[in-house]
PDB file of N, CA and C in Angstrom:
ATOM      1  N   UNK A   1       0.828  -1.183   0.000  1.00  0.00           N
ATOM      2  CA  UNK A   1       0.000   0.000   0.000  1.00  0.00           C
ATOM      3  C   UNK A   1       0.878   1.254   0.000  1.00  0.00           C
ATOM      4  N   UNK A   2       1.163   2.079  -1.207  1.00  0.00           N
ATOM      5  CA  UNK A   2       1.483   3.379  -1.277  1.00  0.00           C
ATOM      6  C   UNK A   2       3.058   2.806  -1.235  1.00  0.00           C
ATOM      7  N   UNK A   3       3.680   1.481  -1.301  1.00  0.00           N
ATOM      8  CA  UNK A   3       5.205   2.139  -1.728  1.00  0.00           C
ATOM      9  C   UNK A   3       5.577   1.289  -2.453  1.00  0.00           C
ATOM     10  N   UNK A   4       4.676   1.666  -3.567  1.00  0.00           N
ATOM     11  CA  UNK A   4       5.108   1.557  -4.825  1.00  0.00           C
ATOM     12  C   UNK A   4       6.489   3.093  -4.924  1.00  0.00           C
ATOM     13  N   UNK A   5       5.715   3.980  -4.658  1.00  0.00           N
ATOM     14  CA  UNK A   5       6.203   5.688  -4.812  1.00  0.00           C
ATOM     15  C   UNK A   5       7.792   5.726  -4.651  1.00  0.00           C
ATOM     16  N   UNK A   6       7.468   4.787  -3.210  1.00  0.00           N
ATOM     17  CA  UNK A   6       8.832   5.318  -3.090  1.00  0.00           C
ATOM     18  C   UNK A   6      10.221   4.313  -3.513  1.00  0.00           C
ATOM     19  N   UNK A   7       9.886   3.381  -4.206  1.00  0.00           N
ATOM     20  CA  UNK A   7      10.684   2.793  -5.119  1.00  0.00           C
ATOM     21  C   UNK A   7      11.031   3.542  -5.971  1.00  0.00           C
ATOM     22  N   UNK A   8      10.552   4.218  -6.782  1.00  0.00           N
ATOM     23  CA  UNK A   8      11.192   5.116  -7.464  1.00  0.00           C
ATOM     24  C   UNK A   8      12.477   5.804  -7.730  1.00  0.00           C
ATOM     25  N   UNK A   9      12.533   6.003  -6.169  1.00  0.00           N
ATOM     26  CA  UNK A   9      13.908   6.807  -5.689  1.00  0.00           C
ATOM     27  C   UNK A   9      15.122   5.425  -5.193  1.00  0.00           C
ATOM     28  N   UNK A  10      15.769   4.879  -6.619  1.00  0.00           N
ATOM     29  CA  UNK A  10      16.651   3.849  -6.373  1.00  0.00           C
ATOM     30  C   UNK A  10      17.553   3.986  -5.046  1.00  0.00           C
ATOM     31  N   UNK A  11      18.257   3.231  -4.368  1.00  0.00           N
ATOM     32  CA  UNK A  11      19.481   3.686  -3.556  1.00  0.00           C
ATOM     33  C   UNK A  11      20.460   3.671  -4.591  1.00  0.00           C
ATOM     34  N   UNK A  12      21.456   4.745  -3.960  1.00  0.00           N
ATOM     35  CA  UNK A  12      22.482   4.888  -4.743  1.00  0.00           C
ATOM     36  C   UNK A  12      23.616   3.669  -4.386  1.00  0.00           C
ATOM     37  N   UNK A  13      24.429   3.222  -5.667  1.00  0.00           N
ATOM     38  CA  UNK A  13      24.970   2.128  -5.882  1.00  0.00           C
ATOM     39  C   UNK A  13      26.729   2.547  -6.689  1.00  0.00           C
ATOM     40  N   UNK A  14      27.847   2.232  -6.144  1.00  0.00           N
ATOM     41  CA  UNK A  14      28.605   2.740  -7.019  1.00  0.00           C
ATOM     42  C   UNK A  14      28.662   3.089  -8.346  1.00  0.00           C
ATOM     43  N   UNK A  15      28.650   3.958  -8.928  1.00  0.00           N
ATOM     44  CA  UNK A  15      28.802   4.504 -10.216  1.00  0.00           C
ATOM     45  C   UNK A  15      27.216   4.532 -10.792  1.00  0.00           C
ATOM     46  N   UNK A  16      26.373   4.931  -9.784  1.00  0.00           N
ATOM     47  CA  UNK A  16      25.147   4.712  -9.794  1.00  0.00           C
ATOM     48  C   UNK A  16      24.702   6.390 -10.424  1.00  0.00           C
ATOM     49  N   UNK A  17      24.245   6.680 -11.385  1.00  0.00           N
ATOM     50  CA  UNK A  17      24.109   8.337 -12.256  1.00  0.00           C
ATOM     51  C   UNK A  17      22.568   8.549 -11.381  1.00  0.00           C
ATOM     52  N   UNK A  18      22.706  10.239 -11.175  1.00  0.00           N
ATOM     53  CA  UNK A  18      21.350  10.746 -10.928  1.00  0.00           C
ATOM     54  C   UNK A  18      20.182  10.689 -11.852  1.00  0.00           C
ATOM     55  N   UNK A  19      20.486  10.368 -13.086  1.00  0.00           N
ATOM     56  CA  UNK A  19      19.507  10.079 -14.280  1.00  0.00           C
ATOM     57  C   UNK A  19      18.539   8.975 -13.647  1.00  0.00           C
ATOM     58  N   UNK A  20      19.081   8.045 -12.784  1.00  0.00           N
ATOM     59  CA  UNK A  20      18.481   7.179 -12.598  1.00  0.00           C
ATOM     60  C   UNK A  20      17.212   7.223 -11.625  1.00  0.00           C
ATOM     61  N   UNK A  21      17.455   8.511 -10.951  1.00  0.00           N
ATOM     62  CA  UNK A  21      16.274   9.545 -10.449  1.00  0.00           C
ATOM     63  C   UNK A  21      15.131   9.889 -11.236  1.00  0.00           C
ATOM     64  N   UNK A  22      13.811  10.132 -10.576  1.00  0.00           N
ATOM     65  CA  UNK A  22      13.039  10.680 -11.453  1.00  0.00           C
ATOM     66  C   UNK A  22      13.489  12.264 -11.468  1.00  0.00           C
ATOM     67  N   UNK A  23      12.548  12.622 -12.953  1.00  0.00           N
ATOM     68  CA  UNK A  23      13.424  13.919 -13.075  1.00  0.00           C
ATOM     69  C   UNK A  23      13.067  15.328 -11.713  1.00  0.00           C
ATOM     70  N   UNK A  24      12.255  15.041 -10.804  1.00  0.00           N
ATOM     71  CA  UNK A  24      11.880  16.078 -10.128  1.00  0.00           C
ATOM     72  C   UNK A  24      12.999  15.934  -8.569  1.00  0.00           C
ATOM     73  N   UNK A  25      13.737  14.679  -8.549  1.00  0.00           N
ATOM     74  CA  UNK A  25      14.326  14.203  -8.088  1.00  0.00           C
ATOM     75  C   UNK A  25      16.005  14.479  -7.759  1.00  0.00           C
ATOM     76  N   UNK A  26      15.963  14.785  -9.783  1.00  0.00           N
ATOM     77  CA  UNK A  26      16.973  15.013 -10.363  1.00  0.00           C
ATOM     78  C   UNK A  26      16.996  16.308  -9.864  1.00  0.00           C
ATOM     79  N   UNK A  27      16.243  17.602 -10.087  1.00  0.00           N
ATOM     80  CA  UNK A  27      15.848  18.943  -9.910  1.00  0.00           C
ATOM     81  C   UNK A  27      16.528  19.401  -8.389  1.00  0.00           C
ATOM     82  N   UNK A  28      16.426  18.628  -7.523  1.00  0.00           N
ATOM     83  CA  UNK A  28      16.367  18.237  -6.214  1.00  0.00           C
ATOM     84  C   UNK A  28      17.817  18.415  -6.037  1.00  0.00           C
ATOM     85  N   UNK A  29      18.921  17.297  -6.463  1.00  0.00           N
ATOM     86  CA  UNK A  29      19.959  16.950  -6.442  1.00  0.00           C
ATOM     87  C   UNK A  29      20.547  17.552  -7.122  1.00  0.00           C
ATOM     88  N   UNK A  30      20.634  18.037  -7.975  1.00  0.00           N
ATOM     89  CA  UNK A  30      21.178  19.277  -8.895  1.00  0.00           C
ATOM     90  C   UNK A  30      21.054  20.447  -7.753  1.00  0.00           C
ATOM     91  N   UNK A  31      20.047  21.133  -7.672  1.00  0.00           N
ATOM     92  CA  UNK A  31      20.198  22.224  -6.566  1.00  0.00           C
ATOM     93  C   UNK A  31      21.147  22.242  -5.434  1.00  0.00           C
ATOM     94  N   UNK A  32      21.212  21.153  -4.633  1.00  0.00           N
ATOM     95  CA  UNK A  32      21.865  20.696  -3.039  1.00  0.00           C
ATOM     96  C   UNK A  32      23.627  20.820  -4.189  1.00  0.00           C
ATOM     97  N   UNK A  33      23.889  20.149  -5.444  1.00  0.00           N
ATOM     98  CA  UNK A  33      24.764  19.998  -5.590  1.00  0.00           C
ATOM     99  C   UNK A  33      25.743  21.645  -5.595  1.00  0.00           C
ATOM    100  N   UNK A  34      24.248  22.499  -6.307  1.00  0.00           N
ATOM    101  CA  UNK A  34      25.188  23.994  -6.641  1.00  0.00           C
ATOM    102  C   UNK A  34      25.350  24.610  -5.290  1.00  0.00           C
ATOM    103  N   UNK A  35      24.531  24.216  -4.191  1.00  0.00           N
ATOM    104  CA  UNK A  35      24.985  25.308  -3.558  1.00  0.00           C
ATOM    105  C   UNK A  35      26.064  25.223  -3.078  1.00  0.00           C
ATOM    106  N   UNK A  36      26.014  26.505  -2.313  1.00  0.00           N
ATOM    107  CA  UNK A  36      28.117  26.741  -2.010  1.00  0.00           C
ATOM    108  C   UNK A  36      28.048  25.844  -0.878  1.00  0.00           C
ATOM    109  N   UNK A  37      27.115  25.646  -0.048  1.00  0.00           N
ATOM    110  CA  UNK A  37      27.523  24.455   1.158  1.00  0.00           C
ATOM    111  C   UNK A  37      26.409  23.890   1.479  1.00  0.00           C
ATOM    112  N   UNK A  38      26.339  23.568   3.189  1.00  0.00           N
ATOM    113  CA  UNK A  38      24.512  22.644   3.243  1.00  0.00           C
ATOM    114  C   UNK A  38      23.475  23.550   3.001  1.00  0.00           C
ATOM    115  N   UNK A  39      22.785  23.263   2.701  1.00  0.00           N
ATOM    116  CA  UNK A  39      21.236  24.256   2.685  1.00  0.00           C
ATOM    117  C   UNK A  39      20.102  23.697   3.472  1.00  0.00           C
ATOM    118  N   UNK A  40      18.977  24.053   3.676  1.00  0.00           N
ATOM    119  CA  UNK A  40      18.003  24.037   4.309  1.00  0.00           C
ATOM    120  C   UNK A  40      17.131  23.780   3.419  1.00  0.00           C
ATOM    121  N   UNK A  41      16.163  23.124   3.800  1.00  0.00           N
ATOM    122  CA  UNK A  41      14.559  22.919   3.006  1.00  0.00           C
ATOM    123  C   UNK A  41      14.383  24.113   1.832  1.00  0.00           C
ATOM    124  N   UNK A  42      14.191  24.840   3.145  1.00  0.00           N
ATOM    125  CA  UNK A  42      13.473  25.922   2.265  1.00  0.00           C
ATOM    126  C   UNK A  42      14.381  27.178   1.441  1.00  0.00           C
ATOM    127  N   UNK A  43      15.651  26.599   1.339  1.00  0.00           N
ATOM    128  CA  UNK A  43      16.946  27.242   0.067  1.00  0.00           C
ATOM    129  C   UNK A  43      16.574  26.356  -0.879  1.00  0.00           C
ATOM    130  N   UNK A  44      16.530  25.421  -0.493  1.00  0.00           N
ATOM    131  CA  UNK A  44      16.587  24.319  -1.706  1.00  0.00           C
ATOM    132  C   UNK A  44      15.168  24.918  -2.636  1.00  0.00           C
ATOM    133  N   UNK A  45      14.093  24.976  -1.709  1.00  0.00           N
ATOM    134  CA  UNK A  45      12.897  25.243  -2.264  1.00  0.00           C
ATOM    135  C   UNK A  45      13.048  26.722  -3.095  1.00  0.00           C
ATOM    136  N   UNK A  46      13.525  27.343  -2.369  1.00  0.00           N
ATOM    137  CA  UNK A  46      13.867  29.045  -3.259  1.00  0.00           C
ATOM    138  C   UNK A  46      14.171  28.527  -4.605  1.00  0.00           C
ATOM    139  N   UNK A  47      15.657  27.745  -4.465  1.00  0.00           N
ATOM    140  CA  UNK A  47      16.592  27.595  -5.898  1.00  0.00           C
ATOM    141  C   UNK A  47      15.788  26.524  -6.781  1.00  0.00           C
ATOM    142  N   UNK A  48      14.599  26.001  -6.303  1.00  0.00           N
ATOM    143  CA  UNK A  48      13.576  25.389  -7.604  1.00  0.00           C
ATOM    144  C   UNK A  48      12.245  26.303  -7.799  1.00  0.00           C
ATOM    145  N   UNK A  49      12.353  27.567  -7.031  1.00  0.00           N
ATOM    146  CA  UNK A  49      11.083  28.063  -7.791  1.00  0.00           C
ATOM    147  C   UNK A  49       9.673  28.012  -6.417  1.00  0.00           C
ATOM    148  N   UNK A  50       9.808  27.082  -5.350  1.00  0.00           N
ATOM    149  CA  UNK A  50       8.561  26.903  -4.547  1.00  0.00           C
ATOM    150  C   UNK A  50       8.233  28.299  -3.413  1.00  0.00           C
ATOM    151  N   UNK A  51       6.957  27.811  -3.190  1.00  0.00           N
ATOM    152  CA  UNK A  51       6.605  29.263  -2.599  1.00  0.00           C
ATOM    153  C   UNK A  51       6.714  28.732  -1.399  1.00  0.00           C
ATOM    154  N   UNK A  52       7.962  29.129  -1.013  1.00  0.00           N
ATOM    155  CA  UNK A  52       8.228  28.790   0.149  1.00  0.00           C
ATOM    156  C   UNK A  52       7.623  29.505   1.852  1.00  0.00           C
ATOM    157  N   UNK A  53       6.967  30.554   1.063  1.00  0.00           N
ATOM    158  CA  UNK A  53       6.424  31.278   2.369  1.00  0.00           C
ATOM    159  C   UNK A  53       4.926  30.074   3.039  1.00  0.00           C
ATOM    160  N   UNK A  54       4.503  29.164   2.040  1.00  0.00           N
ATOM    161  CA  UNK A  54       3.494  28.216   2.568  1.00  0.00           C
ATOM    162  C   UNK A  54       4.142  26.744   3.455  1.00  0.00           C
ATOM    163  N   UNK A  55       3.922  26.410   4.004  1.00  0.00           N
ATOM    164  CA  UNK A  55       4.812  25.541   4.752  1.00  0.00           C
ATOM    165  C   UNK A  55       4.332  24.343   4.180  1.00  0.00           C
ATOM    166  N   UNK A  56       2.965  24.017   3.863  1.00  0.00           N
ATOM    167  CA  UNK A  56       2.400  23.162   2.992  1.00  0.00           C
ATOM    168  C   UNK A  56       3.672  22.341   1.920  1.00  0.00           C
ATOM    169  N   UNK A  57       3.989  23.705   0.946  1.00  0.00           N
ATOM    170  CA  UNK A  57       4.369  23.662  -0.434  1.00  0.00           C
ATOM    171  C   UNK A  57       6.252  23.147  -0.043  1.00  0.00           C
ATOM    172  N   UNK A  58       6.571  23.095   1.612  1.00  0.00           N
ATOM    173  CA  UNK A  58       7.804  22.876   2.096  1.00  0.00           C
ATOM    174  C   UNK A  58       7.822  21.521   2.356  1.00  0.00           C
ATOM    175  N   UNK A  59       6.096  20.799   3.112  1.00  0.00           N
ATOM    176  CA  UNK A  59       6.901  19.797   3.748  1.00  0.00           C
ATOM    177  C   UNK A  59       6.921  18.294   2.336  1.00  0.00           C
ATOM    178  N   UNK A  60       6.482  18.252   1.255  1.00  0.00           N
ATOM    179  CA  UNK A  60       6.709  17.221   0.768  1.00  0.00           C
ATOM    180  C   UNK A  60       8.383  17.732  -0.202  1.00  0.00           C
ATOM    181  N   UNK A  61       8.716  18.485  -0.075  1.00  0.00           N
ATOM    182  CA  UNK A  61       9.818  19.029  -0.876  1.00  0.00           C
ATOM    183  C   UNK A  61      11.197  18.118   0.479  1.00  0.00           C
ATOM    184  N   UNK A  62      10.481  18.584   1.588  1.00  0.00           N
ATOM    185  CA  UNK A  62      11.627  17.803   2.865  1.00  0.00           C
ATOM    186  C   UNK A  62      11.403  16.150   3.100  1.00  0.00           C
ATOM    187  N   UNK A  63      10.201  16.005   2.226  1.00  0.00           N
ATOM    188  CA  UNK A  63      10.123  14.479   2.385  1.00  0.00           C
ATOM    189  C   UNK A  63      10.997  13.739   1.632  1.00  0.00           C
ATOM    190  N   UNK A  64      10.923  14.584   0.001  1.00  0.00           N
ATOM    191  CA  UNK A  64      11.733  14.392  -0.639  1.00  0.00           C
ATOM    192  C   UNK A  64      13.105  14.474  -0.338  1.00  0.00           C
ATOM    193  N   UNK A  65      13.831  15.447   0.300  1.00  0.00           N
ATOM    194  CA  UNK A  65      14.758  15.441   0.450  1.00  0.00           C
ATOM    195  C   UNK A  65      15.375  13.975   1.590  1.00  0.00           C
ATOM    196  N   UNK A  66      14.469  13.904   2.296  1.00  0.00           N
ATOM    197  CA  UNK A  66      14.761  12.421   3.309  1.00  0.00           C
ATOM    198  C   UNK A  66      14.998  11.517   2.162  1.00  0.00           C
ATOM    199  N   UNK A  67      13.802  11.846   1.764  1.00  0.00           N
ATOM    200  CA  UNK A  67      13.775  10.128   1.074  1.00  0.00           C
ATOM    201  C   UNK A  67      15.420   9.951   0.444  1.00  0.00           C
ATOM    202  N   UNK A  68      15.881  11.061  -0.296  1.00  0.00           N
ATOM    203  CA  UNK A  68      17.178  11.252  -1.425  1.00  0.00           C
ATOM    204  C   UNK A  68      18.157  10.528  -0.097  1.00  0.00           C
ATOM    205  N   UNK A  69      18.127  11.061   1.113  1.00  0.00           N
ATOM    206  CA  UNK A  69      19.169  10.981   1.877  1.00  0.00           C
ATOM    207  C   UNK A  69      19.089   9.339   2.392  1.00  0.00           C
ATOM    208  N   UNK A  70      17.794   8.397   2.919  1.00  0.00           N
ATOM    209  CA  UNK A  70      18.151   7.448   2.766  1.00  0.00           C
ATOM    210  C   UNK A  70      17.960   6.381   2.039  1.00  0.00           C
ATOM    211  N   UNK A  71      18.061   6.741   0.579  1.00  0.00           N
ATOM    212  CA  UNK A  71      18.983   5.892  -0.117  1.00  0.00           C
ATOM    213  C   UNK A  71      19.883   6.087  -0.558  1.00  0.00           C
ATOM    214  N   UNK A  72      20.555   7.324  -0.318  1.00  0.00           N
ATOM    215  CA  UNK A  72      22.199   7.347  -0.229  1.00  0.00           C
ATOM    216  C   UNK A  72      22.989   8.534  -1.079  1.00  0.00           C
ATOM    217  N   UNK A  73      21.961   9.397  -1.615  1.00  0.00           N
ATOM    218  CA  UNK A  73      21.861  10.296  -2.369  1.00  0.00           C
ATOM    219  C   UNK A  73      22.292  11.545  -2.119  1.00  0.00           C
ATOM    220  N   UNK A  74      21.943  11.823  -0.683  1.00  0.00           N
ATOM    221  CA  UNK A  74      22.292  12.987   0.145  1.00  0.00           C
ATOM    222  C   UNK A  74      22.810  12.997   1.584  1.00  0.00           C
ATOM    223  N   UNK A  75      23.730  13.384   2.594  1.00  0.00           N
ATOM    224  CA  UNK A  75      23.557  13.836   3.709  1.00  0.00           C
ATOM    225  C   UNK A  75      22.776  14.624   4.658  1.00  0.00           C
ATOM    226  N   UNK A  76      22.228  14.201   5.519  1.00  0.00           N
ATOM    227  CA  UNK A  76      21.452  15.235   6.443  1.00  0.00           C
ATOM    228  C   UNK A  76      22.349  15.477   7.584  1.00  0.00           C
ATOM    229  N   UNK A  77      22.830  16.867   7.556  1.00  0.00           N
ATOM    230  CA  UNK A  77      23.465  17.241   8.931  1.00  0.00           C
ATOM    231  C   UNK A  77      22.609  17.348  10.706  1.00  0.00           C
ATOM    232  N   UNK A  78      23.271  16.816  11.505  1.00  0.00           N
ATOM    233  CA  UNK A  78      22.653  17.108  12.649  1.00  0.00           C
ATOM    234  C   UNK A  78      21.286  18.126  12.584  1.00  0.00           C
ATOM    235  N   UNK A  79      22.335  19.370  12.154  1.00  0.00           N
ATOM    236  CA  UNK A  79      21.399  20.568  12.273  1.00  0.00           C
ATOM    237  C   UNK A  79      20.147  20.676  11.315  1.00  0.00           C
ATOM    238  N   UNK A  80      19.745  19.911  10.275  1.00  0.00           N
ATOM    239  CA  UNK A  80      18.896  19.409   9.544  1.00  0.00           C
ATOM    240  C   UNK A  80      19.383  19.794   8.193  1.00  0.00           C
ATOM    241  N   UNK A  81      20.425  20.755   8.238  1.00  0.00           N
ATOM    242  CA  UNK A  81      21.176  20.929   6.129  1.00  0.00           C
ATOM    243  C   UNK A  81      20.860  19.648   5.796  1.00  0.00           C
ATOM    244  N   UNK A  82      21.063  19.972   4.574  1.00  0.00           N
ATOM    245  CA  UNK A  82      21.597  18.475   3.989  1.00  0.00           C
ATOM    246  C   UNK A  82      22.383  19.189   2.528  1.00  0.00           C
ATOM    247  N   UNK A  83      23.523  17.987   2.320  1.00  0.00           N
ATOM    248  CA  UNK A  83      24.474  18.254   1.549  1.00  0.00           C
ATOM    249  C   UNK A  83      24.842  17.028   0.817  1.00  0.00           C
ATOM    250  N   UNK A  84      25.788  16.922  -0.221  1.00  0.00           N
ATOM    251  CA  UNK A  84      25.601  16.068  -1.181  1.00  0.00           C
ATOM    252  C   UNK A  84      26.961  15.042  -0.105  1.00  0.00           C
ATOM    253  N   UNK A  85      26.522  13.760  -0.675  1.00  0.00           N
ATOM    254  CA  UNK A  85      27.378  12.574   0.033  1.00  0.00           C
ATOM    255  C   UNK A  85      28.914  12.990  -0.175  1.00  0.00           C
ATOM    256  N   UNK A  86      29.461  13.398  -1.313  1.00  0.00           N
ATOM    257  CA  UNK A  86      30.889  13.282  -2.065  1.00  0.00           C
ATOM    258  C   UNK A  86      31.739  14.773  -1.748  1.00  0.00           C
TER     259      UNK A  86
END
């Protein structure tokens, strides 16, 4: 029931490409990659465009971002950043 969804989001595997992401996924991981260091939810959300002043339009953007982190995609710092594994 309902995780089908989150199969989607492969774990990452050596020499494993973000293509292998769906593309909103991809959008995701591309952003965390440019910034200059960890970012927060709602940077990440700025640098794709979301209206981040609704908290709504924040929290499946941070679900997403979990999800990226455990399958291996991203780091989540203590403080809740998250930054790319490499």
């Amino acid at each position: 029931m309902g995780g089908r969804a989150v199969m989607l989001v492969p774990h990452r595997e050596p020499g494993g490409e973000a293509t292998m992401l769906p593309p909103d996924y991809q959008r995701i991981l591309v952003a965390v990659r440019q910034a200059a260091g960890p970012v927060m939810t709602r940077q990440v959300g700025e640098m794709l465009g979301v209206d981040v002043s609704v908290r709504s339009k924040l929290e499946p953007l941070r679900g997403k971002l979990v999800r990226l982190t455990d399958r291996g995609w991203l780091r989540e710092l203590p403080d809740g950043r998250f930054t790319t594994r490499l």
